[in-house]
Protein backbone atom coordinates (compact mmCIF):
# COMPACT_ATOMS: atom_id res chain seq x y z
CA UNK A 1 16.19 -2.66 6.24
CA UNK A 2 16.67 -6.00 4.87
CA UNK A 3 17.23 -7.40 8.06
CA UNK A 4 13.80 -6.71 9.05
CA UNK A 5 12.38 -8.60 6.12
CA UNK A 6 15.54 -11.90 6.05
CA UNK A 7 12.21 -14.37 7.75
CA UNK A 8 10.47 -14.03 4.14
CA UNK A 9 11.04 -16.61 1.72
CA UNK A 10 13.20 -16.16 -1.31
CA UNK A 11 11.17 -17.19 -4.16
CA UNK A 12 7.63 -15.49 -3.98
CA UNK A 13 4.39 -17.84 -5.07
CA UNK A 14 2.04 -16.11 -8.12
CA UNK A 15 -0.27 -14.82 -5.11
CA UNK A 16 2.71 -13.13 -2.81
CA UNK A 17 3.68 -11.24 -6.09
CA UNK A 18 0.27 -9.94 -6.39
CA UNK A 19 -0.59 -9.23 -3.41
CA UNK A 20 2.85 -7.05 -3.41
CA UNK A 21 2.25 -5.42 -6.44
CA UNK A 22 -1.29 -4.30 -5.22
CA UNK A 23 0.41 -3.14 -2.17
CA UNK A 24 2.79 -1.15 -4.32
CA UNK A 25 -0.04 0.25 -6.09
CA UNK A 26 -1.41 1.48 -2.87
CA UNK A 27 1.46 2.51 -1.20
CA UNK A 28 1.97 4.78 -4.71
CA UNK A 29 -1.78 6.16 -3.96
CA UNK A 30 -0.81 7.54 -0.99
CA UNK A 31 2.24 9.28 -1.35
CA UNK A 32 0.23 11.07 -4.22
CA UNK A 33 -2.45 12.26 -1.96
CA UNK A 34 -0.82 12.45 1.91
CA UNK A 35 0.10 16.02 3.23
CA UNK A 36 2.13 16.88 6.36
CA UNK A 37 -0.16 17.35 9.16
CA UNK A 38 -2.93 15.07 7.14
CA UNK A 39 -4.99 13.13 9.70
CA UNK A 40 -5.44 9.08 8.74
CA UNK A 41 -9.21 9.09 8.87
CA UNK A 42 -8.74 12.10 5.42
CA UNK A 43 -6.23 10.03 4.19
CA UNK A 44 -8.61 6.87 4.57
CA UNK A 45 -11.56 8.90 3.09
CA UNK A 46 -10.16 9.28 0.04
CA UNK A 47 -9.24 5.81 -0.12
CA UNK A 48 -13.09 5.38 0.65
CA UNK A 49 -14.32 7.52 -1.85
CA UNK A 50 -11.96 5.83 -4.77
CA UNK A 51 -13.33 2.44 -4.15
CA UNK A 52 -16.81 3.79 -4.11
CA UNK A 53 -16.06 5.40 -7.61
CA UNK A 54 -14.77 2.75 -9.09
């Protein structure tokens, strides 16, 4: 794995870190919710329906 990711940079700005911590948090949002045989479009509706209740 970590030669597919040697072209980033070392030392991450303020904004990369964010960005991959909001990744994380998404990432962690889907493993809680994805089944086997779970289509993307359910998968994306509940990401749709989160945002909406937020």
């Amino acid at each position: 794995m970590m030669a597919l990711v040697t072209w980033q940079r070392a030392v991450k700005s303020p904004r990369e870190i964010e960005y991959m911590r909001m990744v994380e948090k998404m990432y962690a949002h889907i493993v809680e919710r994805i089944e086997p045989g779970m289509r993307k479009r359910a998968l994306s509706g509940h990401r749709e329906h989160r945002s909406h209740s937020q």
